[in-house]
Protein backbone atom coordinates (compact mmCIF):
# COMPACT_ATOMS: atom_id res chain seq x y z
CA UNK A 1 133.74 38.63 -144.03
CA UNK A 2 135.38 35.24 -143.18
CA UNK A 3 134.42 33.42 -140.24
CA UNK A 4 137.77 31.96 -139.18
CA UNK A 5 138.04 28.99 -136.73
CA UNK A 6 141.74 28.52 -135.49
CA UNK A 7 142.94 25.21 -134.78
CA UNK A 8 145.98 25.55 -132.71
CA UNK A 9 144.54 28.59 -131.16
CA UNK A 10 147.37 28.41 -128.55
CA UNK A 11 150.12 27.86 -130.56
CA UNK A 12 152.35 30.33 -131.83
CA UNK A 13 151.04 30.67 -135.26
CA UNK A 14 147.36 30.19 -133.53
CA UNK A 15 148.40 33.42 -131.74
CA UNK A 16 149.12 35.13 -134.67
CA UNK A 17 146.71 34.46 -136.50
CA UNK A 18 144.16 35.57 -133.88
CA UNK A 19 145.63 38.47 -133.18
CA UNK A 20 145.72 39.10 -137.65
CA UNK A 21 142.29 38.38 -137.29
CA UNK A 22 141.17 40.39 -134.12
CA UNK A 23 143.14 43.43 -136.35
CA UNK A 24 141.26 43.32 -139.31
CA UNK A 25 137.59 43.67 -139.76
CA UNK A 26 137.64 41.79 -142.89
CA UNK A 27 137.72 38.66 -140.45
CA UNK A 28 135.71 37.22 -137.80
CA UNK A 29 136.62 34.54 -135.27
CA UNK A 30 134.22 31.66 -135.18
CA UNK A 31 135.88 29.53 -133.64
CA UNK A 32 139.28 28.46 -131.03
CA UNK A 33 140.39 25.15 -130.96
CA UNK A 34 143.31 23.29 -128.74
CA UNK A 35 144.46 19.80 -127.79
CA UNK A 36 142.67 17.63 -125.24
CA UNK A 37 144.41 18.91 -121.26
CA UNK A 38 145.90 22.21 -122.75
CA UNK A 39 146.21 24.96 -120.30
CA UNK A 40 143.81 27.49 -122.78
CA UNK A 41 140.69 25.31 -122.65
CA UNK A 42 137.78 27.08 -122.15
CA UNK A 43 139.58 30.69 -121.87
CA UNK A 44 139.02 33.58 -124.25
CA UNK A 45 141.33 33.16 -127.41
CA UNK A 46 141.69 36.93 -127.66
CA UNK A 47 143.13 37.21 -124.25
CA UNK A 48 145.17 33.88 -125.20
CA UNK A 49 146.66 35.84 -128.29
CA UNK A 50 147.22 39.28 -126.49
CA UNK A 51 144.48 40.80 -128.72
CA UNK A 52 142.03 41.33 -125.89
CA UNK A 53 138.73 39.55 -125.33
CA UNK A 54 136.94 38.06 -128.41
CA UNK A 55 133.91 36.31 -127.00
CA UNK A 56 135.71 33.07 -128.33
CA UNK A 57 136.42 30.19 -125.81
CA UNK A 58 138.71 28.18 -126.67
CA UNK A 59 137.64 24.33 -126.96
CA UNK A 60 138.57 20.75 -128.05
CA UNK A 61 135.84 19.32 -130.14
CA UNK A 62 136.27 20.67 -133.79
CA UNK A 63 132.84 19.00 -134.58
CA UNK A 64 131.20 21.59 -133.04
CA UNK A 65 133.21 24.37 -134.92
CA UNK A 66 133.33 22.60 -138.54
CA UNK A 67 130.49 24.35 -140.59
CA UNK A 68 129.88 24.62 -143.89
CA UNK A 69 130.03 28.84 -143.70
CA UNK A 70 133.48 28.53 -141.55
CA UNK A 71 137.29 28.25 -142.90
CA UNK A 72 139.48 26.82 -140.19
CA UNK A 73 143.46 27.83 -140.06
CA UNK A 74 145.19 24.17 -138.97
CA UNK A 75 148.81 24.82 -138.17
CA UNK A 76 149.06 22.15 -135.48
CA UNK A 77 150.68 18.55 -136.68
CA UNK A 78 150.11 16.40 -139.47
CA UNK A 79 148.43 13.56 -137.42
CA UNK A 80 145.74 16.78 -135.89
CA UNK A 81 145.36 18.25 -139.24
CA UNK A 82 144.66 14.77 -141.23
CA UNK A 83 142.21 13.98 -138.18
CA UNK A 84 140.36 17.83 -138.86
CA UNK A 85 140.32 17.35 -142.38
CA UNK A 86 138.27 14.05 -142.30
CA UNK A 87 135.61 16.14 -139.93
CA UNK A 88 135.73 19.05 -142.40
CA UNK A 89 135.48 17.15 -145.47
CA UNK A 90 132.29 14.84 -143.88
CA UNK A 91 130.54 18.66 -142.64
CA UNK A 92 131.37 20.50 -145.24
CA UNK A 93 134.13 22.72 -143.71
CA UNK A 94 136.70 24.52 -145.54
CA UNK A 95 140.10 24.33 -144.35
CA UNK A 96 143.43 25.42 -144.98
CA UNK A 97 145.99 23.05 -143.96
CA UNK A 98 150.10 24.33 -142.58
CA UNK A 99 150.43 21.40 -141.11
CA UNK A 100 154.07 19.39 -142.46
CA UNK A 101 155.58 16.03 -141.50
CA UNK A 102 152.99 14.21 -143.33
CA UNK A 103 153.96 10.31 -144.25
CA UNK A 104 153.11 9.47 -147.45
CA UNK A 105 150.40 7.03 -146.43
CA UNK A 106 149.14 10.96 -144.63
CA UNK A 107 149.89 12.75 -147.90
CA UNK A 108 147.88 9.87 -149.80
CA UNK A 109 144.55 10.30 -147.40
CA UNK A 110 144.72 14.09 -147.57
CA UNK A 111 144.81 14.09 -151.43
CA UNK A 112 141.90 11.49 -151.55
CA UNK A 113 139.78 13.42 -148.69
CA UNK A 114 140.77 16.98 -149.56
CA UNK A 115 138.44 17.92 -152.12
CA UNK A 116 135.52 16.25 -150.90
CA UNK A 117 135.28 20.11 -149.42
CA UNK A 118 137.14 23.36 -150.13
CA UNK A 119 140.88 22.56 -148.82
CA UNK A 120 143.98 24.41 -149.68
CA UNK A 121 147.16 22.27 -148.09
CA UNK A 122 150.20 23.73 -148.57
CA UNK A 123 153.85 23.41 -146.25
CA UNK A 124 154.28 27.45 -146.71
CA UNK A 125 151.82 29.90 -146.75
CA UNK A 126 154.08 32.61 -147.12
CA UNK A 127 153.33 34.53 -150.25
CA UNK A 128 157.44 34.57 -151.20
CA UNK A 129 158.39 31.38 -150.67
CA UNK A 130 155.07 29.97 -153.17
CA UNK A 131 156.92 32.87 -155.66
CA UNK A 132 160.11 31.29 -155.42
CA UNK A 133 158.70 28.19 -155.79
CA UNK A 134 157.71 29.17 -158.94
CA UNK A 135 160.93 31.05 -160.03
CA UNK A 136 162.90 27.89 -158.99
CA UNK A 137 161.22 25.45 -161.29
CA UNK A 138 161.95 28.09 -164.26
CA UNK A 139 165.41 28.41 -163.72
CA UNK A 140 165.40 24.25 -163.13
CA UNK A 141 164.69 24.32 -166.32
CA UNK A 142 166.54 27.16 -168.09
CA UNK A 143 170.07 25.90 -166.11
CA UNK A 144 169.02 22.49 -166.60
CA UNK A 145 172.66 21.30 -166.73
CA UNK A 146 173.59 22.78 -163.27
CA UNK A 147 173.94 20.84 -160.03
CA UNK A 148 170.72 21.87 -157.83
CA UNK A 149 170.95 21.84 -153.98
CA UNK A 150 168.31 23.08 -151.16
CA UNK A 151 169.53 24.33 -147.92
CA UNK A 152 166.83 25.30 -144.93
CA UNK A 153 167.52 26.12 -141.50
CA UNK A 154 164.61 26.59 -138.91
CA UNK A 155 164.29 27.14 -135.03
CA UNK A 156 165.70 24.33 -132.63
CA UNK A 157 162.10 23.00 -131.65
CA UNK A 158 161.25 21.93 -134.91
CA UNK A 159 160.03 18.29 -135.08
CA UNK A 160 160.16 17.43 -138.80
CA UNK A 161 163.50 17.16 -141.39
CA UNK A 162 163.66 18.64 -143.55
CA UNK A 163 161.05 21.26 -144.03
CA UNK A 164 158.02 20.34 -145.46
CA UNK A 165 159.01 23.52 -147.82
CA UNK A 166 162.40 22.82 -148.55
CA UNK A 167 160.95 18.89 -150.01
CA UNK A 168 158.33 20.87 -152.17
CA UNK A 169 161.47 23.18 -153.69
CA UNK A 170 163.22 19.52 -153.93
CA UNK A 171 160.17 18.38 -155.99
CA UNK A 172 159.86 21.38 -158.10
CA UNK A 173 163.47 20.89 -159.54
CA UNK A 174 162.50 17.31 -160.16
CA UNK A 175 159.60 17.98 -161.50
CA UNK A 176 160.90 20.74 -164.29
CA UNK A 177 163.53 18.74 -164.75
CA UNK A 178 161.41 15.76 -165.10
CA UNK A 179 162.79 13.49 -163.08
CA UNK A 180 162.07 11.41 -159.74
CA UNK A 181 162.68 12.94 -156.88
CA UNK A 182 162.28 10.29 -154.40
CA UNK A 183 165.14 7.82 -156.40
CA UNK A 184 167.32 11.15 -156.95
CA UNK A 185 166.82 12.88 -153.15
CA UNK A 186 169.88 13.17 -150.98
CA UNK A 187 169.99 14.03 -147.40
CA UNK A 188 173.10 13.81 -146.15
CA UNK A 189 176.71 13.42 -147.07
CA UNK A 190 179.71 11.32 -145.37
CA UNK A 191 182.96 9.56 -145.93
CA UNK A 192 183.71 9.04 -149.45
CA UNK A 193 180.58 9.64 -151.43
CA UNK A 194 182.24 10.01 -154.71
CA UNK A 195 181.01 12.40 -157.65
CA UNK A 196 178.15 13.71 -157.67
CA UNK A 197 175.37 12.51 -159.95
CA UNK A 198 174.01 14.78 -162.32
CA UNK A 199 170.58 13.98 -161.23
CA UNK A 200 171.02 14.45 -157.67
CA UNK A 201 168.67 17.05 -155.69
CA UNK A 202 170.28 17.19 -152.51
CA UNK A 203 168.28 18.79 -148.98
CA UNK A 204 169.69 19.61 -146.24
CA UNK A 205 168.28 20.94 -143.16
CA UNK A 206 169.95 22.88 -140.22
CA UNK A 207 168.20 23.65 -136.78
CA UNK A 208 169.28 26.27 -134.57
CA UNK A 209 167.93 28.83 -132.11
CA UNK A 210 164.83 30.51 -132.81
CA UNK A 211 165.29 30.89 -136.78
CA UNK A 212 161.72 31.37 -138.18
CA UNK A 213 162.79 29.64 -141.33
CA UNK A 214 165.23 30.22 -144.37
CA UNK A 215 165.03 28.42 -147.56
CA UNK A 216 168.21 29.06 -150.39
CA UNK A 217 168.47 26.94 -153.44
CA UNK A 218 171.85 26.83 -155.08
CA UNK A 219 172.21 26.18 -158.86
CA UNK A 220 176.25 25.29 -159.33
CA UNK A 221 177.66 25.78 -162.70
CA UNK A 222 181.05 25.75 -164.01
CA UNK A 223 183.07 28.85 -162.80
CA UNK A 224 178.97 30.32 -161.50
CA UNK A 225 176.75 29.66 -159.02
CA UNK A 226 173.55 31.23 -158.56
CA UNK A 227 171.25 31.04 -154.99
CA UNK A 228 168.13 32.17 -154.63
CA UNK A 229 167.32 32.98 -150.93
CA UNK A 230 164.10 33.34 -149.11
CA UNK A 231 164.23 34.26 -145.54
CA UNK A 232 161.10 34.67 -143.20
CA UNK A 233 161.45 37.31 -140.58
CA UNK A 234 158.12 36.47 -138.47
CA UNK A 235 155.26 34.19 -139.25
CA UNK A 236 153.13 37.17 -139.99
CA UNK A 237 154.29 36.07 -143.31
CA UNK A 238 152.80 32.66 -143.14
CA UNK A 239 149.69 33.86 -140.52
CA UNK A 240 149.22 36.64 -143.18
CA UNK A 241 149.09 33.68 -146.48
CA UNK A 242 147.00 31.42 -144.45
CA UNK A 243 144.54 34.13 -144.25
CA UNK A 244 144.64 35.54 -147.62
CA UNK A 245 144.12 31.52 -148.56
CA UNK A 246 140.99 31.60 -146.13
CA UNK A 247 139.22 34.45 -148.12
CA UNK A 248 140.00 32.78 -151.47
CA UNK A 249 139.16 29.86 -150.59
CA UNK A 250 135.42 30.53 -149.23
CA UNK A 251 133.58 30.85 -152.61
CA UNK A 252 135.02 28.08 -154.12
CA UNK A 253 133.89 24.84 -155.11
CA UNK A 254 134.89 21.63 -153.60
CA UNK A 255 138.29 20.92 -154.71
CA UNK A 256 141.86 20.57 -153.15
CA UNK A 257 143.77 23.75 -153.89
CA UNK A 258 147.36 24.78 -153.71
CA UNK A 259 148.95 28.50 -152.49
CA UNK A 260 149.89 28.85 -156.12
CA UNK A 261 145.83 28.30 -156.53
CA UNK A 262 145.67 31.20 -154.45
CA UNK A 263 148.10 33.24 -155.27
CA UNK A 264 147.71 32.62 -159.22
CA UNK A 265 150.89 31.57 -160.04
C-alpha cells in the first residue's frame, strides 16, 4: 500500500487524484496539502475531492507530511514543486513531480536535488504520451530527412508556453537526431521567414477553452506527411500515471527517475 500525500490537494488534478486514491485500496492518503489562505485549509480532502470523508485535513506545512515511508503527488507550479522537493530530498520523501514551467536555472536545481531521494519528474504522466515519446524519437531517426514540427493545444487557463510536454517531444527529435535543440527551436512564425532550415524543430502552442491537452507531431516529407497524435480526454490519464509512478517509485533507491523509468520504455 502507498501512503500518498497530495500536494495541490485542491486543485483539479489534486481532486483527482484523491478521489483515484479514495477508489482504490491499493492506496492510502497520508497526507493533503494547499497554498498558504486557500479556502480548503483545514477541511477534509475527501469531502474537498467529492470522494467523501477521508480523515485527511488538508494543511500548508509539507514538513509535517514529508516522511521517508510517504510519496507525495506535486502537480501545483514549478516554483511550489522546486520548494517541496528541497524538503523531500533533506527528509527523505519520495516525490513525483507534474509540475512544468520550470526555468532552466529550476530545471538545473531539480536535477542536482532530485536524487538525493526517490524523485520521478516528468511534464506528462500520462502513460501514452511517455509511449509516443518514445515512438517519436524512432521515427526521428528512421525519417531523419523529414521536416519535424510539434503542435499542442491546452485549456485557456494555462500559464506556461508551450507545454512542458510538447518541449520534451521537441527534445526527443533533437536528441535522435542529434542535434541542439535550444539553437534549432522555433516558436513562432511571421512576415517573411524564408525557407525552412533543415534542422529546425518548430513548437507551437494553441490555448483554447477547456482542452485537457493534445500533442501531434508532424514529420513532412516530399509528396507524405505523417502525424502522430496524442489526445488526453481527462486527467485520469495523468492522475492515473502519477500514481502508477508513486507505487514504482517507493522501493527504489535514491535516484531521479523518468516516466519512461517507470513505464520501462
Amino acid at each position: 500500500m502507498a501512503n500518498i500525500v497530495v500536494s495541490g490537494a485542491a486543485g483539479r488534478m489534486g481532486r483527482m487524484i484523491i478521489a483515484l486514491v479514495a477508489r482504490e485500496p491499493a492506496h492510502r492518503l497520508a497526507g493533503a496539502l494547499e497554498a498558504d489562505g486557500n479556502d480548503a485549509l483545514g477541511k477534509d480532502a475527501g469531502e474537498i475531492a467529492g470522494a467523501g470523508p477521508l480523515g485527511v485535513r488538508i494543511v500548508s506545512d509539507y514538513a509535517i507530511l514529508a516522511r521517508p515511508d510517504t510519496v507525495t503527488l506535486d502537480f501545483t507550479s514549478a516554483k511550489s514543486s522546486l520548494e517541496h522537493l528541497e524538503i523531500a530530498a533533506a527528509r527523505g520523501a519520495a516525490i513525483v513531480v507534474g509540475s512544468t514551467g520550470f526555468t532552466p536555472a529550476m530545471e538545473a536545481r531539480a536535477r542536482e536535488i532530485g536524487p538525493r531521494t526517490r524523485t520521478v519528474i516528468a511534464p506528462n504522466m500520462s502513460v501514452g504520451v511517455n509511449v509516443l515519446m518514445k515512438i517519436v524519437a524512432e521515427v526521428a531517426r528512421t525519417l531523419n530527412d523529414f521536416d519535424a514540427e510539434v503542435i499542442e493545444i491546452h485549456h485557456r487557463t494555462k500559464a506556461d508556453a508551450p507545454s512542458g510536454t510538447a518541449l520534451a517531444l521537441g527534445r526527443a527529435i533533437a536528441e535522435a537526431r542529434a542535434v541542439d535543440f535550444g539553437a534549432n527551436a522555433v516558436f513562432g512564425r511571421e512576415g517573411l521567414t524564408g525557407v525552412r532550415p533543415a534542422e529546425n524543430i518548430a513548437v507551437m502552442a494553441l490555448r483554447a477553452g477547456d482542452a485537457v491537452g493534445d500533442h501531434t507531431v508532424i514529420f513532412g516529407g516530399q509528396g507524405e506527411r505523417l502525424e502522430l497524435t496524442h489526445r488526453a480526454q481527462s486527467r485520469e490519464a495523468l492522475a492515473r500515471g502519477a500514481l502508477r509512478a508513486a507505487v514504482w517509485l517507493e522501493n527504489r533507491p535514491n535516484g531521479l527517475y523518468t516516466m519512461r523509468d517507470v513505464l520501462g520504455l
